[in-house]
C-alpha atoms as a PDB file:
ATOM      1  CA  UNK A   1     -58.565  80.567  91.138  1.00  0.00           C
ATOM      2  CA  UNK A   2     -55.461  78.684  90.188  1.00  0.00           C
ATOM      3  CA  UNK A   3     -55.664  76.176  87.111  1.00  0.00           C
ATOM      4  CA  UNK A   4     -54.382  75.364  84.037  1.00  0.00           C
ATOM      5  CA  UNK A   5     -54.083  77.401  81.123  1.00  0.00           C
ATOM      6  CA  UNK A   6     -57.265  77.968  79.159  1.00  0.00           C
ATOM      7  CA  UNK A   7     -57.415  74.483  76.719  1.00  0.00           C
ATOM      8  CA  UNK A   8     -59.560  74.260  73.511  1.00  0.00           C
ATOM      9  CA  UNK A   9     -62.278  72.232  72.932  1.00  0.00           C
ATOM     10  CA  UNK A  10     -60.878  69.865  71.193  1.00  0.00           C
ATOM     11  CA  UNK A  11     -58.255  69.393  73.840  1.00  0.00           C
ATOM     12  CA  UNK A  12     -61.139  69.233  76.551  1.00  0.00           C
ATOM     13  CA  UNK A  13     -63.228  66.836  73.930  1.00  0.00           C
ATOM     14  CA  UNK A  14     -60.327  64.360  74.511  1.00  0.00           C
ATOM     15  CA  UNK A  15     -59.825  64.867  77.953  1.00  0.00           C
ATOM     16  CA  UNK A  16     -63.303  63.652  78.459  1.00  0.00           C
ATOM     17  CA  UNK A  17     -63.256  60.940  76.471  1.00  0.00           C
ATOM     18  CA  UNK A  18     -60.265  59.548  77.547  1.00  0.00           C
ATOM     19  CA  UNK A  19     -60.277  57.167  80.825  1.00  0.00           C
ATOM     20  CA  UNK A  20     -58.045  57.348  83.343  1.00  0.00           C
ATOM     21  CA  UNK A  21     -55.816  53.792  84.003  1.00  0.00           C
ATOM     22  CA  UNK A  22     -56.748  52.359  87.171  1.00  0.00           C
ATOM     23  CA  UNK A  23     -54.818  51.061  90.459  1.00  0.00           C
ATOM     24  CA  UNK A  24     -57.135  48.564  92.017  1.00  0.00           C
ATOM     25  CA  UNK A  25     -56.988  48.376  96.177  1.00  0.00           C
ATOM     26  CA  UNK A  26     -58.164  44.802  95.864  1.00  0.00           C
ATOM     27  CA  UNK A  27     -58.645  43.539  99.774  1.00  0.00           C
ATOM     28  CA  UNK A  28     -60.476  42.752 103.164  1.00  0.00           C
ATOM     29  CA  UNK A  29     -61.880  45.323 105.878  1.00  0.00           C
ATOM     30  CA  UNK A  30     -57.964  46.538 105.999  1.00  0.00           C
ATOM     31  CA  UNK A  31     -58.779  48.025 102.571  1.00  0.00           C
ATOM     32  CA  UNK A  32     -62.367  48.935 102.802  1.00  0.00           C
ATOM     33  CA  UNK A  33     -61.646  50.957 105.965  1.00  0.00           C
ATOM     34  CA  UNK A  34     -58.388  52.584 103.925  1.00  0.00           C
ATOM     35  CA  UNK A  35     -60.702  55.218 102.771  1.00  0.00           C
ATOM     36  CA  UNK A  36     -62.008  56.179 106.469  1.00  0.00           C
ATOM     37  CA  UNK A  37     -60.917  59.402 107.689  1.00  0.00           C
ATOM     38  CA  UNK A  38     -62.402  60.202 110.690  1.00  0.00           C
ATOM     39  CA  UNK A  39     -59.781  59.030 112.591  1.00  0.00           C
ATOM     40  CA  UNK A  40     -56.562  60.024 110.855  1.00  0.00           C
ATOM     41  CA  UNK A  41     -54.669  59.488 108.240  1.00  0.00           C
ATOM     42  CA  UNK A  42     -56.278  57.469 104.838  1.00  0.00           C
ATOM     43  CA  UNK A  43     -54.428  55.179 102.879  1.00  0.00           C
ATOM     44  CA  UNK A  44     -56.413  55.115 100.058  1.00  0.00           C
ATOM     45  CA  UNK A  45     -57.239  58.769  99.611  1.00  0.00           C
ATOM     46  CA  UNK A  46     -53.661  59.798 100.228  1.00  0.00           C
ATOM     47  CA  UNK A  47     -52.946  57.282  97.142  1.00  0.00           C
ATOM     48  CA  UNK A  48     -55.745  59.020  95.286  1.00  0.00           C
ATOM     49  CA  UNK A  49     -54.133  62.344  95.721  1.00  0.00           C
ATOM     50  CA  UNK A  50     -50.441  61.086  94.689  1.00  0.00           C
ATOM     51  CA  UNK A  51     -51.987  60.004  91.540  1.00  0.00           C
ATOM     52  CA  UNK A  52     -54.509  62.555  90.958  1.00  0.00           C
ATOM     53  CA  UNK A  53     -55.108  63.604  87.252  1.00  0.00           C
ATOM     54  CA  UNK A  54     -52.987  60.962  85.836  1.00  0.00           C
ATOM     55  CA  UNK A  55     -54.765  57.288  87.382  1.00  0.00           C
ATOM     56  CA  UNK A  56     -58.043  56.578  89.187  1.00  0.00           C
ATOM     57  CA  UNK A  57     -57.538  54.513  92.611  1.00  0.00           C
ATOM     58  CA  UNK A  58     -60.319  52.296  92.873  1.00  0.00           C
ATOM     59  CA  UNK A  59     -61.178  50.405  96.366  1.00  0.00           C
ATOM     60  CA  UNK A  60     -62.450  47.104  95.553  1.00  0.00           C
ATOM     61  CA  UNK A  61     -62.067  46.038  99.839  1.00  0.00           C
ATOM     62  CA  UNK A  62     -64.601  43.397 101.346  1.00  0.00           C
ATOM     63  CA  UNK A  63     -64.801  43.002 104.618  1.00  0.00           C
ATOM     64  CA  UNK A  64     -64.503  40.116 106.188  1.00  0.00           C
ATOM     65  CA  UNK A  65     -63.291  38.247 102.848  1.00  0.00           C
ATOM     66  CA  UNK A  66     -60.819  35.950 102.810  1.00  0.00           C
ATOM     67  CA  UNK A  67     -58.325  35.161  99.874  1.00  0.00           C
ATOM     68  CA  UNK A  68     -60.561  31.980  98.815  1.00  0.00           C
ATOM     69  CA  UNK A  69     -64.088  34.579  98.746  1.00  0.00           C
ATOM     70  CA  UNK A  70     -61.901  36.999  96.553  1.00  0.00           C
ATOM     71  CA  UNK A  71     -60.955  34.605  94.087  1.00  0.00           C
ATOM     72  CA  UNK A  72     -64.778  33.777  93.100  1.00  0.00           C
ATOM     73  CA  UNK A  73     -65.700  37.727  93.292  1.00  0.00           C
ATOM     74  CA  UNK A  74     -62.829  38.729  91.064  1.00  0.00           C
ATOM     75  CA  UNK A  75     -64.606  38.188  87.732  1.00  0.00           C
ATOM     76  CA  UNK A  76     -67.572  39.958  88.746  1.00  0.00           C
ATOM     77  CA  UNK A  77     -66.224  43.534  89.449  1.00  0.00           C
ATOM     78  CA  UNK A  78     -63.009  43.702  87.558  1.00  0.00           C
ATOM     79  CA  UNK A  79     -63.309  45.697  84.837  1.00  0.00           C
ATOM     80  CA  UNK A  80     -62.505  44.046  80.698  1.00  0.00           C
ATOM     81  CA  UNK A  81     -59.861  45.291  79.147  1.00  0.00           C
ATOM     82  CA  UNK A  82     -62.127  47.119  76.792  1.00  0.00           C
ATOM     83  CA  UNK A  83     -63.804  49.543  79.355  1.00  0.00           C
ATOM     84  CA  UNK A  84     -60.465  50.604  80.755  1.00  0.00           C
ATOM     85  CA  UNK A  85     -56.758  49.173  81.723  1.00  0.00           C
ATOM     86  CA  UNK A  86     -55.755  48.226  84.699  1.00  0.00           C
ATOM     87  CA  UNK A  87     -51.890  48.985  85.604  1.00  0.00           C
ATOM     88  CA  UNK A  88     -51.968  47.966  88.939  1.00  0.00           C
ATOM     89  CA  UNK A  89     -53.327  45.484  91.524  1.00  0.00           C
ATOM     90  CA  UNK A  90     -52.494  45.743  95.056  1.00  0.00           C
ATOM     91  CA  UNK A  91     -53.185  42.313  96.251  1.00  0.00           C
ATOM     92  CA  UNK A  92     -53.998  42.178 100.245  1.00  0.00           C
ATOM     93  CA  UNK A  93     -55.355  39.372 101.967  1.00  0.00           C
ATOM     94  CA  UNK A  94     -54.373  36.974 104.648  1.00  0.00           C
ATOM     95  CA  UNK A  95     -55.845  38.785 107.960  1.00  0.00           C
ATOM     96  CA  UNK A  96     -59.167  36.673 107.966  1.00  0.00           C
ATOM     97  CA  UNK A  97     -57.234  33.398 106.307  1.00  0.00           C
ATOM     98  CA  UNK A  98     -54.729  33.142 109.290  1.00  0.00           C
ATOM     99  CA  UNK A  99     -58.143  32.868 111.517  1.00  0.00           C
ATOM    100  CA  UNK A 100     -57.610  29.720 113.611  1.00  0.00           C
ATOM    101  CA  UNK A 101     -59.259  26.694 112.126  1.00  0.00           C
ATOM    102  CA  UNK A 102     -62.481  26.399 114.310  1.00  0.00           C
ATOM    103  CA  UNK A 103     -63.689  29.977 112.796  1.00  0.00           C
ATOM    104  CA  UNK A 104     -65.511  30.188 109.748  1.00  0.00           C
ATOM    105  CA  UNK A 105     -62.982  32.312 107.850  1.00  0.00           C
ATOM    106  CA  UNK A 106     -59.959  29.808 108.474  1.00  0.00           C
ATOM    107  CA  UNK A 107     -58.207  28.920 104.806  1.00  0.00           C
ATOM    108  CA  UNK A 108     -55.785  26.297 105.207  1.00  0.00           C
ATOM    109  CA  UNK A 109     -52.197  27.959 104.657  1.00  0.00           C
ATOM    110  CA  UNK A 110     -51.846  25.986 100.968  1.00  0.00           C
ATOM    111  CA  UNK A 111     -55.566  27.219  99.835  1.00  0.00           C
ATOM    112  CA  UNK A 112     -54.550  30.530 100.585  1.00  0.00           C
ATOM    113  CA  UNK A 113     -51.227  30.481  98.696  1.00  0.00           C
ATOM    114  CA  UNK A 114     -53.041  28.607  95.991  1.00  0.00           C
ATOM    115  CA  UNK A 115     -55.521  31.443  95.824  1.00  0.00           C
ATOM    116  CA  UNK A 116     -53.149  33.785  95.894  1.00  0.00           C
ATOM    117  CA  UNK A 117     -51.598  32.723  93.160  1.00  0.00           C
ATOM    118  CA  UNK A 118     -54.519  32.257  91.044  1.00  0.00           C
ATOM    119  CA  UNK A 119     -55.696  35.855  91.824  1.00  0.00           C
ATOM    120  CA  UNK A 120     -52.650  36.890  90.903  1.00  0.00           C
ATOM    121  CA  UNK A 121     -52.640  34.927  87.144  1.00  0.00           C
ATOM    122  CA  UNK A 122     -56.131  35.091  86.581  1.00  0.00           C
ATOM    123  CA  UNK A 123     -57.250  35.687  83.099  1.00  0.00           C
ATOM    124  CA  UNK A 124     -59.446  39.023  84.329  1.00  0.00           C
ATOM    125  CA  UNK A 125     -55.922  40.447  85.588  1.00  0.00           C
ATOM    126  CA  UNK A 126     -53.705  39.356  83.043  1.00  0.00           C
ATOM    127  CA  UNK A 127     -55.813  41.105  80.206  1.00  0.00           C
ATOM    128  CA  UNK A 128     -54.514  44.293  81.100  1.00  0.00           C
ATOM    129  CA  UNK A 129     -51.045  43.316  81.464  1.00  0.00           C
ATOM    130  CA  UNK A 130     -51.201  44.426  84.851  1.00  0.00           C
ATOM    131  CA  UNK A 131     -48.697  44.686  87.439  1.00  0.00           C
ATOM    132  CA  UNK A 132     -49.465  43.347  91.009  1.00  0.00           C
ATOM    133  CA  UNK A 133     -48.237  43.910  93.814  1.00  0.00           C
ATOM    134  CA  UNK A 134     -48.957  41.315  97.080  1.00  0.00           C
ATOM    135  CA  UNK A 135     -49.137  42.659 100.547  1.00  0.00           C
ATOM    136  CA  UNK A 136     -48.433  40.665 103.950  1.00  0.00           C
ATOM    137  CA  UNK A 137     -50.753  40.661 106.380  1.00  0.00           C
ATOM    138  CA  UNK A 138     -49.924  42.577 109.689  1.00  0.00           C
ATOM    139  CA  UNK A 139     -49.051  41.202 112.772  1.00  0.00           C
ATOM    140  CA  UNK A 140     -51.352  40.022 115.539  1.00  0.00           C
ATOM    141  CA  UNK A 141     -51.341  41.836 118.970  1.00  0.00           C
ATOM    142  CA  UNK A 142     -53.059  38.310 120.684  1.00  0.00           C
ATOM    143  CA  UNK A 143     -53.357  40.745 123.621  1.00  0.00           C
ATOM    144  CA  UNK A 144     -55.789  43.475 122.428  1.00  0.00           C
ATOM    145  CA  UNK A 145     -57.673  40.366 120.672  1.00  0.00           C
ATOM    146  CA  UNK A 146     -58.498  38.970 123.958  1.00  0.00           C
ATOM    147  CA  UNK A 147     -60.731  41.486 124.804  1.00  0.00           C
ATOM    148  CA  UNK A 148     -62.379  41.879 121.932  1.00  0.00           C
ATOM    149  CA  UNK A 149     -62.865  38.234 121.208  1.00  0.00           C
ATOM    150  CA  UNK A 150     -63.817  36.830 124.286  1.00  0.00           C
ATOM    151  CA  UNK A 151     -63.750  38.776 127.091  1.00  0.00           C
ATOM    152  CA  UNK A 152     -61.175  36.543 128.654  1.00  0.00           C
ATOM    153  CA  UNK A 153     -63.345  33.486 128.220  1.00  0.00           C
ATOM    154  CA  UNK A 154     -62.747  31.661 125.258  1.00  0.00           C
ATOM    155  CA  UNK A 155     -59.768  30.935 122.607  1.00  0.00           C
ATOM    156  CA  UNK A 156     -58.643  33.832 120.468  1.00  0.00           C
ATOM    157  CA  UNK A 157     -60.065  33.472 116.896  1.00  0.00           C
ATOM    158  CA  UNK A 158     -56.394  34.687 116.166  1.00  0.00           C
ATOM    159  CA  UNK A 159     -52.487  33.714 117.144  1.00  0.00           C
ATOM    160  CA  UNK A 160     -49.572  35.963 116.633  1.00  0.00           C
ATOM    161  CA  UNK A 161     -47.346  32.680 115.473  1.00  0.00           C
ATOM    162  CA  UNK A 162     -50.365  31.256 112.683  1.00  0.00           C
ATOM    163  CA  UNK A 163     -50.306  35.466 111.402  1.00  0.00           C
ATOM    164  CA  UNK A 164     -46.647  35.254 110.548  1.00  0.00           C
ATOM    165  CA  UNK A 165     -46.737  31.623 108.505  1.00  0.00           C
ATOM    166  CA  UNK A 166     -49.682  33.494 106.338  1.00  0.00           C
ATOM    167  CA  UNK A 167     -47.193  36.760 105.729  1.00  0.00           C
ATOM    168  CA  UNK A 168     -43.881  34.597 105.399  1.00  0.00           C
ATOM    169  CA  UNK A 169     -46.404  32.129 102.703  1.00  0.00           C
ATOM    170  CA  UNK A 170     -46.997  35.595 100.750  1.00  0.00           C
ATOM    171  CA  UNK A 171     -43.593  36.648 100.968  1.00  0.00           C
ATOM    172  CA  UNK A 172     -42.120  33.395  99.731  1.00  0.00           C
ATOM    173  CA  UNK A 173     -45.144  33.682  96.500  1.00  0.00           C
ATOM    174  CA  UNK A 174     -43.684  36.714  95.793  1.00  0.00           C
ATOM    175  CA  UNK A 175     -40.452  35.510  94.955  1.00  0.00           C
ATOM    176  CA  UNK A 176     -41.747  32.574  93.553  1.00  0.00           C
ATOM    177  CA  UNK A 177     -43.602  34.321  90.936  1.00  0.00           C
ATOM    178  CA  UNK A 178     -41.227  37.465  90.679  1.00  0.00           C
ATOM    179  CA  UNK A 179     -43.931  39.602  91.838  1.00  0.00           C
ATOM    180  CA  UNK A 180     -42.823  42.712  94.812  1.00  0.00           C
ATOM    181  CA  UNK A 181     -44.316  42.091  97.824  1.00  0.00           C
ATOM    182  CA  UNK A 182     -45.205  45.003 100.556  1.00  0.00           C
ATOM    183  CA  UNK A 183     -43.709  43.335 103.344  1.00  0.00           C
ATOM    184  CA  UNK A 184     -46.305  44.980 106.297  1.00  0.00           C
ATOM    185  CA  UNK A 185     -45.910  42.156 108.786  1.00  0.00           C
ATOM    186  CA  UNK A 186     -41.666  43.131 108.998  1.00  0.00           C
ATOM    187  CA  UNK A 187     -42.778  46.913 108.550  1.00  0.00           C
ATOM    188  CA  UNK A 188     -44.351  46.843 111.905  1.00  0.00           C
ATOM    189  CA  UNK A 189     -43.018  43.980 113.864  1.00  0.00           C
ATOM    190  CA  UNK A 190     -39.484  46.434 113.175  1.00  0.00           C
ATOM    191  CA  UNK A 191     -40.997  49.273 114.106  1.00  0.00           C
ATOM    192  CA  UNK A 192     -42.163  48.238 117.928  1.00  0.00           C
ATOM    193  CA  UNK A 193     -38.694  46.802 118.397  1.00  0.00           C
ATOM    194  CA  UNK A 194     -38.971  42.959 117.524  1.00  0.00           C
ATOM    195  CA  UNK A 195     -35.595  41.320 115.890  1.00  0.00           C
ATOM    196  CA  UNK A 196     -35.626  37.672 114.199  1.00  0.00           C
ATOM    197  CA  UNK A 197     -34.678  35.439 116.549  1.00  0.00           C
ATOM    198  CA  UNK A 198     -36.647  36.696 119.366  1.00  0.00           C
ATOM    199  CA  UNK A 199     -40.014  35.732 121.120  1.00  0.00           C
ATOM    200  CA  UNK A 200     -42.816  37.029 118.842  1.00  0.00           C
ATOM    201  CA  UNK A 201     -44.225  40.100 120.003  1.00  0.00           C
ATOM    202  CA  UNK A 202     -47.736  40.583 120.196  1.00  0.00           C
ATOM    203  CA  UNK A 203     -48.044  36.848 121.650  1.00  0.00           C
ATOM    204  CA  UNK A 204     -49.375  36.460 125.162  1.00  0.00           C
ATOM    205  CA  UNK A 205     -46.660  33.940 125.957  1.00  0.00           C
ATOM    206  CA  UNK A 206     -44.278  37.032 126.090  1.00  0.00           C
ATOM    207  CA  UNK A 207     -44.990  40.541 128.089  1.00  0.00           C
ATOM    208  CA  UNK A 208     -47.324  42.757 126.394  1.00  0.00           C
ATOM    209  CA  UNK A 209     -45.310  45.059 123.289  1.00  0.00           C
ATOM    210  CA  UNK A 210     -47.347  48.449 124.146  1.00  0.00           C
ATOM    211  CA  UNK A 211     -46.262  50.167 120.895  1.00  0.00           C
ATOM    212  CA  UNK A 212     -47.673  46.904 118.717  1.00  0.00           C
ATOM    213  CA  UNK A 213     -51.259  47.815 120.708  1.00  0.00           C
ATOM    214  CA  UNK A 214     -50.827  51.491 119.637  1.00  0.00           C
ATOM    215  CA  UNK A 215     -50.681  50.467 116.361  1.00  0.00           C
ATOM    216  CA  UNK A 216     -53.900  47.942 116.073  1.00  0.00           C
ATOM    217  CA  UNK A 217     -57.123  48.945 116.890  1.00  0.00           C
ATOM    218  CA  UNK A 218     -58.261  45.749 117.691  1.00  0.00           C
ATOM    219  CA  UNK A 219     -55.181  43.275 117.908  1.00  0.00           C
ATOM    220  CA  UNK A 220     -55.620  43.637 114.063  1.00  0.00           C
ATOM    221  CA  UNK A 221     -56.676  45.865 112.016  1.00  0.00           C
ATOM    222  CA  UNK A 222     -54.852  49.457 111.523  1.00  0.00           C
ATOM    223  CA  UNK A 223     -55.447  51.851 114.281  1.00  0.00           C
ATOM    224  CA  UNK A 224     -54.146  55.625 112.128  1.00  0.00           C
ATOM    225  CA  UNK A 225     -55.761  57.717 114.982  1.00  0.00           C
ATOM    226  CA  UNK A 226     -53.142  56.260 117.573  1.00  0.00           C
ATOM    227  CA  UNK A 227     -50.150  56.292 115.346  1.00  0.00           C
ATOM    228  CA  UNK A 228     -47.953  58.473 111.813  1.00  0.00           C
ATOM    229  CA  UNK A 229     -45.992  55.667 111.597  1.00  0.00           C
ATOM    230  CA  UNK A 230     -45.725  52.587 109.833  1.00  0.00           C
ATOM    231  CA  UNK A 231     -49.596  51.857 109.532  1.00  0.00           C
ATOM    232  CA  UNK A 232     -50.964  53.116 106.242  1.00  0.00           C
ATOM    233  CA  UNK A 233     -48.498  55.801 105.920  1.00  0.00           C
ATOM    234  CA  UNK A 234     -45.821  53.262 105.409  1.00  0.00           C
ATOM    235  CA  UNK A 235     -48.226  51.317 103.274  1.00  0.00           C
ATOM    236  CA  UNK A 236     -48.579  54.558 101.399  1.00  0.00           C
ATOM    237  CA  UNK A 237     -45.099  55.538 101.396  1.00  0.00           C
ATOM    238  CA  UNK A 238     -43.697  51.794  99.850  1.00  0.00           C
ATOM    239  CA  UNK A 239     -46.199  52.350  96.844  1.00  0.00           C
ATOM    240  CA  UNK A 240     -45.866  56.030  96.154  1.00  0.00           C
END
C-alpha cells in the first residue's frame, strides 16, 4: 500500500494534535448541494481533494438562505479563533435575494449589499485574519423557471434582468472593499454565447439560449450532470 515513510511517534503525536486551517463554503442550496455527487461532478469534494492533508473544506450551505438569514447565523457556527483558524471564506449568496419582491426571500438590492458587507467584516471572520472571497450569483434561465414555478400560470418568483443587478451589486463590493470576487454570473452568461450589449439571455423576452438550460437544473441552480463546463468546475477551477 503506498504511503509515507514510516514517522515516529512523536511526529504522529503532533500530527494529531495539530488542526488543520479551514476554507469555509459559506452559502445557500448552491453550496449545500456542492457536495452531491450523484449526478456529476462536486464542487466541494473536488476542493476537498485539492487541499487534502494540508486544509479542511468545511460546507457551511443553507438552503434556501438568503444573505440577510446568513448574517444572523454567522456567529453561531463559525468557529473562535481559539478552536482553529480560518484562512478562507468563500462568500456566496444572492440566488434567493434577487427573488422578486412579492416572495418571501426578496432582500432589497441595498440590504443585500449591506449584508454582504457586514458578513464580510464581521468580528467572527476578522478574528482569523481571514481572506474572503465573494461569489456572484448565476444567471437566471426565466425559461426553465416557468415550469417549475408556475406551470405557466403565475409570475416567475425570478427575472433574468433583477439576477444580474444582485451579481453586478457583488461585483462592484468587491472592488469597493478590495476583496476578489468569483465572477459566476460572466462565467456562464460567456460561456452560452451572450456579449454586453446584447438582449439578456435566459430572459423570455428573447428566444430561448438552449446551452444556458443545459447548464441550470431548474432556471437556477447548477445542473453538473448536463454539463463539464463552467458550472462548478469553473467554480472549482477559479479557486484552485
Amino acid at each position: 500500500m503506498s504511503g509515507d515513510p514510516a514517522i515516529t511517534d512523536n511526529q504522529s503525536s503532533l500530527f494529531l494534535s495539530h488542526a488543520y486551517s479551514q476554507i469555509i463554503l459559506f452559502g445557500d442550496s448552491i453550496s449545500e448541494q456542492s457536495e452531491n455527487q450523484t449526478y456529476g461532478f462536486g464542487f466541494a469534494p473536488a476542493l476537498r481533494n485539492a487541499y487534502i492533508r494540508r486544509l479542511d473544506v468545511m460546507n457551511r450551505g443553507f438552503g434556501g438562505y438568503t444573505s440577510e438569514m446568513a448574517l444572523r447565523v454567522l456567529p453561531d457556527f463559525f468557529p473562535s479563533a481559539s478552536q482553529t483558524k480560518v484562512c478562507l471564506v468563500l462568500v456566496f449568496f444572492g440566488a434567493n435575494d434577487a427573488t422578486l419582491p412579492e416572495n418571501l426571500q426578496h432582500v432589497p438590492l441595498p440590504r443585500y449589499v449591506e449584508c454582504l458587507e457586514q458578513i464580510v467584516q464581521h468580528d467572527s471572520v476578522t478574528a482569523h485574519e481571514a481572506n474572503v472571497i465573494l461569489v456572484t450569483p448565476g444567471p437566471v434561465d426565466e425559461w426553465s423557471l416557468q415550469s417549475v414555478d408556475s406551470h405557466g400560470h403565475a409570475p416567475l418568483s425570478r427575472t433574468a434582468a433583477n439576477t444580474k443587478r444582485y451579481a453586478d451589486a457583488c461585483r462592484e463590493l468587491g472592488v469597493k472593499l478590495d476583496v476578489p470576487v468569483v465572477d459566476l454570473w460572466s462565467r456562464f452568461m460567456h460561456a452560452v454565447g451572450w456579449r454586453a450589449g446584447e438582449p439578456l439571455a435566459g430572459s423570455r423576452e428573447i428566444e430561448r439560449n438552449s446551452k444556458l438550460g443545459e447548464l441550470l437544473s431548474d432556471g437556477a441552480s447548477f445542473a453538473p450532470s448536463r454539463s463539464s463546463r463552467p458550472d462548478f468546475a469553473t467554480y472549482a477551477d477559479d479557486l484552485i
